[in-house]
Protein backbone atom coordinates (compact mmCIF):
# COMPACT_ATOMS: atom_id res chain seq x y z
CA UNK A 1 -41.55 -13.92 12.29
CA UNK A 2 -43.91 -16.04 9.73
CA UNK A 3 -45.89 -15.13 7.64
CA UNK A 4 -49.66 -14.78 8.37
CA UNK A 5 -51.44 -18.32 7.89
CA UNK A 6 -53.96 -16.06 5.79
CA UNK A 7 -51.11 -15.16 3.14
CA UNK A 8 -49.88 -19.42 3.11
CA UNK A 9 -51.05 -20.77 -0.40
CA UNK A 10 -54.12 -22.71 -0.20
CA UNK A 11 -52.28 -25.63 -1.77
CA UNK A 12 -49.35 -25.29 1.02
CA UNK A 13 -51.78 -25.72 3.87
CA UNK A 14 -53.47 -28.50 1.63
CA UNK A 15 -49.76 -30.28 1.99
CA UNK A 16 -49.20 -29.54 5.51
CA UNK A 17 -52.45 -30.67 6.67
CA UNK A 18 -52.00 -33.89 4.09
CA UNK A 19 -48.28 -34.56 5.57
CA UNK A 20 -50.01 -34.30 9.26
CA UNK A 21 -52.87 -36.55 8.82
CA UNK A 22 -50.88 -39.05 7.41
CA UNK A 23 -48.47 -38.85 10.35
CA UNK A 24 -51.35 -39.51 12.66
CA UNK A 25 -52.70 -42.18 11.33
CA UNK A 26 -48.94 -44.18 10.83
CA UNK A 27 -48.53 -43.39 14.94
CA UNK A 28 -51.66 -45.11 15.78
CA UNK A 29 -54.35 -42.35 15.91
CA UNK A 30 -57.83 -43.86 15.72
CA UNK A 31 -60.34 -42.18 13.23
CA UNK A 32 -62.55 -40.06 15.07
CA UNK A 33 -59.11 -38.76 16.95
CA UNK A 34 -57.50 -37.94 13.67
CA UNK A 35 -60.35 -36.45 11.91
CA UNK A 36 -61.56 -34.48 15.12
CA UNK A 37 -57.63 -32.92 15.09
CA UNK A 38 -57.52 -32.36 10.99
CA UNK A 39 -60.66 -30.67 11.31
CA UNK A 40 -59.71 -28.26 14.00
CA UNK A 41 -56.00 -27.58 12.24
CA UNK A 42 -58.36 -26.61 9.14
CA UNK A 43 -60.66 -24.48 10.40
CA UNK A 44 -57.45 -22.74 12.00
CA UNK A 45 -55.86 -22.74 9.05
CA UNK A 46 -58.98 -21.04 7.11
CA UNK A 47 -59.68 -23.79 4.96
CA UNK A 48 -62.89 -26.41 4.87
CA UNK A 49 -61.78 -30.13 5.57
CA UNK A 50 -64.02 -33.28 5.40
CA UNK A 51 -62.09 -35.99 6.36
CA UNK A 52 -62.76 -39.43 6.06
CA UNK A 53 -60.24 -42.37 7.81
CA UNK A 54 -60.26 -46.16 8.07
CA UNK A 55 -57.03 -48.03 9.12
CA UNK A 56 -55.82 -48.63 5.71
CA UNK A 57 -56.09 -44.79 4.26
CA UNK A 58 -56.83 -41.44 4.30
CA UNK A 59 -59.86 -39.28 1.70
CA UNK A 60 -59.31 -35.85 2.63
CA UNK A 61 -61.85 -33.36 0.83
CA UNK A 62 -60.43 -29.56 1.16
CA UNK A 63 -62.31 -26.20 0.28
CA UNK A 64 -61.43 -22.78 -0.22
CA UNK A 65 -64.65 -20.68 0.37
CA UNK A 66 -62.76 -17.56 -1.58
CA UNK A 67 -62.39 -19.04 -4.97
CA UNK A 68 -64.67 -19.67 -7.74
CA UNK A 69 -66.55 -23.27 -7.84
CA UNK A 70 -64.79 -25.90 -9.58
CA UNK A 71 -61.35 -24.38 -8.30
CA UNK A 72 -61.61 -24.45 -4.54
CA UNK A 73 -62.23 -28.39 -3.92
CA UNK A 74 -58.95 -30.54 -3.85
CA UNK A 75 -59.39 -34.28 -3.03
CA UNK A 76 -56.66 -36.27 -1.45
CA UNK A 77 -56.33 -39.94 -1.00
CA UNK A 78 -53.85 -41.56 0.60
CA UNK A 79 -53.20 -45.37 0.79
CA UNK A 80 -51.41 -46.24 4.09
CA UNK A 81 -50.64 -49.25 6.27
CA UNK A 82 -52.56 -49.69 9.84
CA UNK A 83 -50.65 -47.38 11.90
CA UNK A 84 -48.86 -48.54 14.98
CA UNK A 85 -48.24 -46.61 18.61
CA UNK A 86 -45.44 -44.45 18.80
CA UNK A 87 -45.68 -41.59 21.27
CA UNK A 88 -42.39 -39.71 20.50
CA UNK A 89 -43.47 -39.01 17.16
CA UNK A 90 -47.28 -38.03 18.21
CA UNK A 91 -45.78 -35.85 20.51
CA UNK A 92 -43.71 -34.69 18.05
CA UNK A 93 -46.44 -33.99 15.22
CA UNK A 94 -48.75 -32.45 18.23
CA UNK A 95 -45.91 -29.50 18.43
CA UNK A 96 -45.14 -28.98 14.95
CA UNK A 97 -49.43 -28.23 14.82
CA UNK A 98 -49.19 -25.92 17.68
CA UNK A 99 -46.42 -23.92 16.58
CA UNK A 100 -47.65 -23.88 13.08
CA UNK A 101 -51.05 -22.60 14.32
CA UNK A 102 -49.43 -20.17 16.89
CA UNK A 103 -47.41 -18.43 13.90
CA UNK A 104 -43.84 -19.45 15.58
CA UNK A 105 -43.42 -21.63 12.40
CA UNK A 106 -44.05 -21.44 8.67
CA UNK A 107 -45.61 -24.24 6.79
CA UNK A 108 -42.21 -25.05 4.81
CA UNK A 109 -40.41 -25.79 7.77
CA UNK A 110 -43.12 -27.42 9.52
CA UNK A 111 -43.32 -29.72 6.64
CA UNK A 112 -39.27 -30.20 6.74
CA UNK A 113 -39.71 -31.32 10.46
CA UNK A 114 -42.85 -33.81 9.89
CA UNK A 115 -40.68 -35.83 7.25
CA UNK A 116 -37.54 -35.63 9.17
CA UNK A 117 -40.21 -37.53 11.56
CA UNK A 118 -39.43 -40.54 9.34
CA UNK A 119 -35.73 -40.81 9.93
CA UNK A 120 -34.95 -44.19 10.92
CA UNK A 121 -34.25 -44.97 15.20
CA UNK A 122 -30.44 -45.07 16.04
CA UNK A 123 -29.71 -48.63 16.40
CA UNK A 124 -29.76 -48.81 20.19
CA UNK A 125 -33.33 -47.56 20.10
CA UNK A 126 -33.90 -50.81 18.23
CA UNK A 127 -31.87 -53.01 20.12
CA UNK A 128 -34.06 -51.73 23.33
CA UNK A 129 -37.37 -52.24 21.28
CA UNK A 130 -35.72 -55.87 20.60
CA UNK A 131 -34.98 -56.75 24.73
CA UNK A 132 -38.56 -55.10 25.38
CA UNK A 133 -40.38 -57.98 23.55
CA UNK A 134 -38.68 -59.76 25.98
CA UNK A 135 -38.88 -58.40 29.04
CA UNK A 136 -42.44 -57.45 28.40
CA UNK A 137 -43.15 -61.34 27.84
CA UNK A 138 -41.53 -62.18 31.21
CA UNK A 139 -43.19 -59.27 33.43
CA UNK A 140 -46.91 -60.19 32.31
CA UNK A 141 -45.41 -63.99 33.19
CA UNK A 142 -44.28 -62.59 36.97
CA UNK A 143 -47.60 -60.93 36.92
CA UNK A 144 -49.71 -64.59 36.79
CA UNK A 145 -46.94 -65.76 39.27
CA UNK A 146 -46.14 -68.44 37.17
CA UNK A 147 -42.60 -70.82 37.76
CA UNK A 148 -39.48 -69.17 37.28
CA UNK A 149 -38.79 -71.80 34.40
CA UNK A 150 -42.13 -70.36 33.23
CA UNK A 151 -41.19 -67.06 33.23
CA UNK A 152 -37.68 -67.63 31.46
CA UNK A 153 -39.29 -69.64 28.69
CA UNK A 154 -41.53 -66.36 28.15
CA UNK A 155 -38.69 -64.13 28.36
CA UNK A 156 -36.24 -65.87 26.14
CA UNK A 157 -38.93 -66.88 23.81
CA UNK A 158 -40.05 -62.83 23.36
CA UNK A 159 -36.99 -61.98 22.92
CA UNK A 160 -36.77 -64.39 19.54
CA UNK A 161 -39.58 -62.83 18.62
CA UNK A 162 -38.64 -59.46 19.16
CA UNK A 163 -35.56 -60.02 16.95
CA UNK A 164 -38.26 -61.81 14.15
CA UNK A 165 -40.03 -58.44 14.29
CA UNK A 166 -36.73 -56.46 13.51
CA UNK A 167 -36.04 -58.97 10.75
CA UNK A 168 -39.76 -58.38 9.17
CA UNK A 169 -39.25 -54.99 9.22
CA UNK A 170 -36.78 -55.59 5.80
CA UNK A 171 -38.19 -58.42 4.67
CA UNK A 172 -41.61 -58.01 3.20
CA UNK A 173 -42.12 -62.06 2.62
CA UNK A 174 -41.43 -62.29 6.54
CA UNK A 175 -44.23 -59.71 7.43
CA UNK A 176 -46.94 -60.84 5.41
CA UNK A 177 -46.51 -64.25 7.95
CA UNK A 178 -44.71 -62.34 10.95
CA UNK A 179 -47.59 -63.86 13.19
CA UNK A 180 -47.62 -67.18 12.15
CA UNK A 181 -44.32 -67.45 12.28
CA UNK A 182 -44.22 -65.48 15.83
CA UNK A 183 -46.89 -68.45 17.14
CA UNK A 184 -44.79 -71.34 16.01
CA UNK A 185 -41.79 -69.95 17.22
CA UNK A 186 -43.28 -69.70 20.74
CA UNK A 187 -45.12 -72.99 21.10
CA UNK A 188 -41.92 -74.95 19.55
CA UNK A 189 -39.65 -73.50 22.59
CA UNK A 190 -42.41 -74.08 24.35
CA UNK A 191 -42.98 -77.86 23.62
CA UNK A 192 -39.41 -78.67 23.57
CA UNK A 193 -39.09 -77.06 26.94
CA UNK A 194 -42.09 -78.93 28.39
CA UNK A 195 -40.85 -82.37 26.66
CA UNK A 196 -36.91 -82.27 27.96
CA UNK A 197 -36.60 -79.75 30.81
CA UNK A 198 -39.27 -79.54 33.14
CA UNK A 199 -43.17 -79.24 33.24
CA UNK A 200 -44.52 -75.75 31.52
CA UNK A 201 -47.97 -74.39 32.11
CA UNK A 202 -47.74 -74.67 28.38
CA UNK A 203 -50.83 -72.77 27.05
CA UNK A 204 -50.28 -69.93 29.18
CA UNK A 205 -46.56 -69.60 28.77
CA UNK A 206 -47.09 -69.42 24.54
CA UNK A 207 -49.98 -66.99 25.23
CA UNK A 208 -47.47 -64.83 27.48
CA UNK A 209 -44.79 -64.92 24.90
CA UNK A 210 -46.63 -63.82 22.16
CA UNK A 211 -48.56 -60.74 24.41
CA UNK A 212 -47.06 -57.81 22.58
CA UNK A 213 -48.71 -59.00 19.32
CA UNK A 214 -52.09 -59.73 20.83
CA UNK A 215 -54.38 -56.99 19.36
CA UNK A 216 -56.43 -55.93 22.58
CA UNK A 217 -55.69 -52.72 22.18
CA UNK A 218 -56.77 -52.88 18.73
CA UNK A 219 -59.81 -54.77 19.98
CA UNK A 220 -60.80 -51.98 22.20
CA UNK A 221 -60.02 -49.45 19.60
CA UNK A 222 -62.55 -51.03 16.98
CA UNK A 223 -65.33 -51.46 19.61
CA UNK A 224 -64.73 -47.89 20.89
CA UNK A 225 -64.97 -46.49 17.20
CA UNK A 226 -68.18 -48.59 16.57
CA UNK A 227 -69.59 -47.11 19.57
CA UNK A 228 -68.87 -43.42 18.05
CA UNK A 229 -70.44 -44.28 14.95
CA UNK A 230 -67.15 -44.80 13.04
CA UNK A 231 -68.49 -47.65 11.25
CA UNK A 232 -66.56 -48.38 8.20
CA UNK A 233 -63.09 -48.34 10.47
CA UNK A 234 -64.53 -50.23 13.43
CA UNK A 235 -65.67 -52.72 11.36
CA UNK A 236 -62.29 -53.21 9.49
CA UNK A 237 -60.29 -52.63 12.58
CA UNK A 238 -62.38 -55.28 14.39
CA UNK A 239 -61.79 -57.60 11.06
CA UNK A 240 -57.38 -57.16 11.62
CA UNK A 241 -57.73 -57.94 15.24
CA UNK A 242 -59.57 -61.21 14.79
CA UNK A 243 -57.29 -62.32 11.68
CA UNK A 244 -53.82 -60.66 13.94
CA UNK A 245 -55.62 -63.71 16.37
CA UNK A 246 -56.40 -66.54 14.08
CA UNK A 247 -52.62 -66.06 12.34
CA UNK A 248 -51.31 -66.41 15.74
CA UNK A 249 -52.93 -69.34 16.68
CA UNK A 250 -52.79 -71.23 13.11
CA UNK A 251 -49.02 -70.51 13.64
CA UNK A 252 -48.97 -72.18 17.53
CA UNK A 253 -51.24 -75.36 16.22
CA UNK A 254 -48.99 -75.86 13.61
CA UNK A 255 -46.14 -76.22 15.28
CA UNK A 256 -47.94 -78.52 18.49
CA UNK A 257 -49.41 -80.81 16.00
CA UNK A 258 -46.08 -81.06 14.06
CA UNK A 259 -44.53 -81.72 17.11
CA UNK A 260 -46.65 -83.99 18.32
CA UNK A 261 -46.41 -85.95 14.87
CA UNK A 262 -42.81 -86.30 15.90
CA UNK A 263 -43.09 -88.20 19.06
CA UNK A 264 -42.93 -85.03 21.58
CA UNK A 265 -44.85 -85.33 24.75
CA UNK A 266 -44.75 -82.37 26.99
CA UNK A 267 -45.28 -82.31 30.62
CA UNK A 268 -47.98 -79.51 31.18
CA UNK A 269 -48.71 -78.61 34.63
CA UNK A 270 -50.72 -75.63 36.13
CA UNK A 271 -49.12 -74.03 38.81
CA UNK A 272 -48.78 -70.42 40.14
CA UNK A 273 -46.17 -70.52 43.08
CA UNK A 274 -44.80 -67.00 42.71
CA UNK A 275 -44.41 -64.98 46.27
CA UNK A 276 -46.55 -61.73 45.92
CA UNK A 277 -44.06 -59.36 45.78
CA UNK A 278 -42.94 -61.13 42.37
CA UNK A 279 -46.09 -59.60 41.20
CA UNK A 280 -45.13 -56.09 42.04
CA UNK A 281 -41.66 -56.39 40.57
CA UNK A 282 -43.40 -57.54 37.57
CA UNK A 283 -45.46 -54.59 36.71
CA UNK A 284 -42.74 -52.31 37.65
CA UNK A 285 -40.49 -54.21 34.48
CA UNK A 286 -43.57 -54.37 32.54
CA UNK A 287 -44.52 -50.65 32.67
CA UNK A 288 -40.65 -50.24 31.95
CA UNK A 289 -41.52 -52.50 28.76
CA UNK A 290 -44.47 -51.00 27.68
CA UNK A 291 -42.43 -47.18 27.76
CA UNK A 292 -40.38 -48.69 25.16
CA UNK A 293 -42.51 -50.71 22.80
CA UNK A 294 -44.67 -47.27 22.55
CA UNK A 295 -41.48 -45.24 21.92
CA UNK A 296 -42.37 -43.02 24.29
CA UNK A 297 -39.94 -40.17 24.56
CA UNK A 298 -37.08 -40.36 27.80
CA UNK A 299 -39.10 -37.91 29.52
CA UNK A 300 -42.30 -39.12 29.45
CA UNK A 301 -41.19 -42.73 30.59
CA UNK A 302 -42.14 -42.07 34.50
CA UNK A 303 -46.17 -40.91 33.41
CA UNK A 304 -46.12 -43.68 30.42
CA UNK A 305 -44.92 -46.29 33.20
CA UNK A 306 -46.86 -44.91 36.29
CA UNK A 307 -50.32 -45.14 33.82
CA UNK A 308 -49.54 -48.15 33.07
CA UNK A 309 -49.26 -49.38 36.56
CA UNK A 310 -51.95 -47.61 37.58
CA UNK A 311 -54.28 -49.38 35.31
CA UNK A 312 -53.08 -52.22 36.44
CA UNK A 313 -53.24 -51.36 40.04
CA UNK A 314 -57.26 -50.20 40.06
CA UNK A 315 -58.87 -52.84 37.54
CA UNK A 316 -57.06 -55.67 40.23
CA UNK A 317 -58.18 -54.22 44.05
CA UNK A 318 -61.69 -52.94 42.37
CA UNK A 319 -62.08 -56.13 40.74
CA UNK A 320 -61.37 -58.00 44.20
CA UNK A 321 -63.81 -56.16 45.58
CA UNK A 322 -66.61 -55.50 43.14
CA UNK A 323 -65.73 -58.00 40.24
CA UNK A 324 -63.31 -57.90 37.03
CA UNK A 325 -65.83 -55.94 34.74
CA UNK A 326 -66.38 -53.23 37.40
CA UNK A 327 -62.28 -52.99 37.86
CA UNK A 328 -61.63 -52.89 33.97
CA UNK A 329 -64.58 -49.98 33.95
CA UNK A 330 -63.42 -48.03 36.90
CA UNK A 331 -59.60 -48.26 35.42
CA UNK A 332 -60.62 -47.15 32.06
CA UNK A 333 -62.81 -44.66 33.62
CA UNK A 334 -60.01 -43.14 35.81
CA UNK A 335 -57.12 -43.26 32.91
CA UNK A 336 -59.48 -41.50 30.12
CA UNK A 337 -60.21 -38.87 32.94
CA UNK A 338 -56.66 -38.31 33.57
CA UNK A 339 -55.22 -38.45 30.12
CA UNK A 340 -58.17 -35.32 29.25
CA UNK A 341 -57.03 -33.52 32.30
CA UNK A 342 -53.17 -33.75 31.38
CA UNK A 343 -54.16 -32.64 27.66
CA UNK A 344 -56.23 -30.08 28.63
CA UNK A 345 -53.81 -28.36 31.89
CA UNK A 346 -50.67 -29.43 30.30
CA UNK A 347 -51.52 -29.09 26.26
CA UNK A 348 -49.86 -32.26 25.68
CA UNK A 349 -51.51 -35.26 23.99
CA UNK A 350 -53.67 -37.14 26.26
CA UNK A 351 -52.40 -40.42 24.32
CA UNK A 352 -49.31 -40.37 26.88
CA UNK A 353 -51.45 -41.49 29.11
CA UNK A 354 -54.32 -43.07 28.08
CA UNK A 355 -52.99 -45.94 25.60
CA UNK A 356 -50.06 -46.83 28.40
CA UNK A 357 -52.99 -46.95 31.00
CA UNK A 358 -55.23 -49.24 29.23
CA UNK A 359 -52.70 -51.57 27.71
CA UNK A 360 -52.92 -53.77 31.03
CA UNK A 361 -57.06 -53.64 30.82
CA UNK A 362 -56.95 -55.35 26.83
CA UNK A 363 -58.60 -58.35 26.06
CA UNK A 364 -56.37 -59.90 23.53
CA UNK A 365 -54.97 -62.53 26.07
CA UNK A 366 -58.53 -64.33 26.87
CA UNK A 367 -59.45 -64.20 23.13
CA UNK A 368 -56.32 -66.22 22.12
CA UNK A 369 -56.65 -68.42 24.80
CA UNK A 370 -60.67 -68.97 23.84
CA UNK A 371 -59.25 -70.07 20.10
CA UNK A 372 -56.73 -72.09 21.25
CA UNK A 373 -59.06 -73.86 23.30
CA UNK A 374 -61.71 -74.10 20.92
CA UNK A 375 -59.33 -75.40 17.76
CA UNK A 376 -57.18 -77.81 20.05
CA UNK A 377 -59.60 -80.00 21.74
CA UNK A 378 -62.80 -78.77 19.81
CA UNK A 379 -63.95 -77.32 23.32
CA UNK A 380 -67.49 -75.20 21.90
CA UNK A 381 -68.17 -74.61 25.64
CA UNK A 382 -64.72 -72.83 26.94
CA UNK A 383 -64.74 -70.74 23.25
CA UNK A 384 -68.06 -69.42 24.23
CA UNK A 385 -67.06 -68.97 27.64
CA UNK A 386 -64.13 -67.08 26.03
CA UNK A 387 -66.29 -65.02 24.29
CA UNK A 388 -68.02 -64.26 26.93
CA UNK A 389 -65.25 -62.74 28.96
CA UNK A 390 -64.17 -61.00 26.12
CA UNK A 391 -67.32 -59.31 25.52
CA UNK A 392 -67.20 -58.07 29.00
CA UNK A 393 -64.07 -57.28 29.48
CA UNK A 394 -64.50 -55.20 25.93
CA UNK A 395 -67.77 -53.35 27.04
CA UNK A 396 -66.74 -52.48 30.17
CA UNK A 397 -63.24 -50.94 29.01
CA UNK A 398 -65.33 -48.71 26.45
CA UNK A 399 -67.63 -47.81 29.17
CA UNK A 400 -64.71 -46.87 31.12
CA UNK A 401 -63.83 -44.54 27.67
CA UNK A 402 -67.16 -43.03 27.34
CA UNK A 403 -68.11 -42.24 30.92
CA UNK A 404 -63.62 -40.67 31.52
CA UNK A 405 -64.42 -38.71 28.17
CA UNK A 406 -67.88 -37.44 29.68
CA UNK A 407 -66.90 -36.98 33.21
CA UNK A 408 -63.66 -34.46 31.77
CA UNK A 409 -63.91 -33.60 28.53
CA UNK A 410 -60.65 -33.15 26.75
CA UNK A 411 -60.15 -30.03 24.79
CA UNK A 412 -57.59 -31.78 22.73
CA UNK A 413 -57.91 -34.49 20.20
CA UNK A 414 -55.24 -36.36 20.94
């Protein structure tokens, strides 16, 4: 048996409930998630919490009501890098909470298991992550039905890419440009392709192969803390997505015009010949794709891949029938529903399914293409078309949020 959380030192729940916020925010928690979950553990825990996040750090303001003033308040601040998506470990942090707060584990070991959290993944976990890029890159390519030389440009040029982001991971020069770099990687293949093997939708194909660093999701994240009065981390979350954009396409201009300085002249041709059940095969490798690139764990990969699909599924036959906006808000709608029913029945983190399920709803792929419009032929009229469809697309995906989170209410944070 533990001890009685009322016997724990005040500073060792201080350090547990530091170690766990930080863990949240480094597996991709937004800020009114992770300070909604702090401030629950606390109040469990018998200690006052104020948190305060923004996606480069943590200020976390802690109170003991029982000791004299000028004793009780501890202030933590923590300096961390925007967190990324990785369910295993959410998952993972989610129990070591629960069983903390349940008394079927002391704060010293739940501590011990948080850090060994941060043990590196076995290289064939990384190799998978690596063949993911691709196969992600080729799926969303079978999804628009494009050519099969199309879709193997994609594939092949995602899996480069994939192998650039395993590279940046130990080389800190290589991540500060990882997306510039990622963008002239994919419109070189892409031009040299188009120039001496066959015609390319060309814009499209770069666009595809660069789709798992498009920032939708962060997009939607940003506008969806704005809209919950999370101000100072929508508003610098918003700020990483647009410069995550621009770095991309600096990196794919540089390479077309340097190409084009050269003497290249690529055949670009817009065709979508694909049979429809290339589509379905498609989502079936891209929910596969997206299980893997959110590190899900092995047994969540069937509800991480069937929200994905179904995502996918009701934004396209709503959107046939009532318009894209009211697909992408139905969609959203459904998936935020769902994910707060399988926290609440299931006391698992709704995240499961709700960031699989609205990966396929993002925006990021009509904001890139509105910039790369907009920069190579000085087009004003398709970027503000562009930013029209964003803005949509955007607002009816947080409508889809707000309206799932009022029509079930999850119980759970996460």
């Amino acid at each position: 048996m533990t001890a009685p959380l009322s016997e724990a030192a005040y500073v060792a729940r201080i350090d547990f409930m530091v170690e766990l916020a930080s863990r949240l925010h480094r597996y991709g928690t937004t800020a009114e998630r992770l300070e909604g979950a702090i401030t629950a553990v606390a109040t469990r825990l018998g200690v006052g919490c104020e948190p305060w996040s923004n996606p480069t750090g943590l200020i976390l303001t802690f109170t003991d009501p029982a000791r004299a003033t000028g004793l009780r308040d501890i202030t933590r601040v923590l300096r961390l890098a925007p967190g990324d998506v990785d369910l295993h470990r959410l998952v993972e942090s989610d129990r070591i909470a629960e069983e903390v707060l349940e008394g079927r584990l002391d704060l010293a070991d739940a501590q011990a298991q948080l850090r060994a959290l941060d043990a590196p993944a076995p290289p064939a976990v990384r190799r998978a992550e690596i063949v993911a890029f691709g196969l992600a890159a080729a799926a969303v390519a079978g999804l628009l039905r494009l050519p099969w030389l199309d879709i193997g440009v994609a594939g092949v040029t995602g899996l480069l890419i994939g192998v650039l982001d395993h590279l940046a991971e130990s080389h800190p020069r290589v991540r500060a440009g990882f997306e510039a770099l990622s963008g002239m990687v994919a419109a070189t293949i892409a031009v040299l392709v188009g120039s001496f093997i066959g015609p390319l939708n060309q814009n499209t194909v770069i666009i595809v192969s660069l789709i798992v660093l498009l920032p939708g999701l962060t997009l939607t994240n940003a506008v969806n803390e704005l809209t919950g009065q999370q101000l100072v981390s929508g508003t610098a979350r918003f700020a990483g997505a647009l410069t995550t954009i621009l770095k991309l396409a600096i990196g794919v201009l540089v390479a077309v015009y340097a190409l084009e300085l050269m003497g290249l002249d690529p055949v670009v041709r817009g065709s979508r010949p694909q049979p429809a059940w290339i589509e379905w095969v498609s989502l079936a490798i891209a929910s596969f794709a997206f299980a893997v690139l959110f590190r899900a764990s092995v047994r969540d990969y069937l509800r991480v891949m069937g929200a994905a699909a179904a995502g996918y599924i009701i934004s396209r036959f709503v959107g046939e029938a009532a318009g894209a906006p009211a697909g992408v808000f139905i969609a959203a709608l459904t998936i935020t529903a769902t994910g707060n029913a399988y926290a609440r029945w299931w006391q698992r983190p709704g995240a499961i399914i709700r960031v699989p399920g609205i990966i396929t709803l993002v925006p990021g792929s009509t904001s890139m293409r509105g910039l790369l419009s907009l920069m190579q032929s000085h087009d004003v009229g398709a970027g503000q078309s562009a930013v029209i469809a964003v803005t949509n697309a955007l607002g009816a995906l947080v409508a889809g949020l707000l309206f799932g989170n009022l029509l079930l209410p999850s119980r759970r944070n996460l």
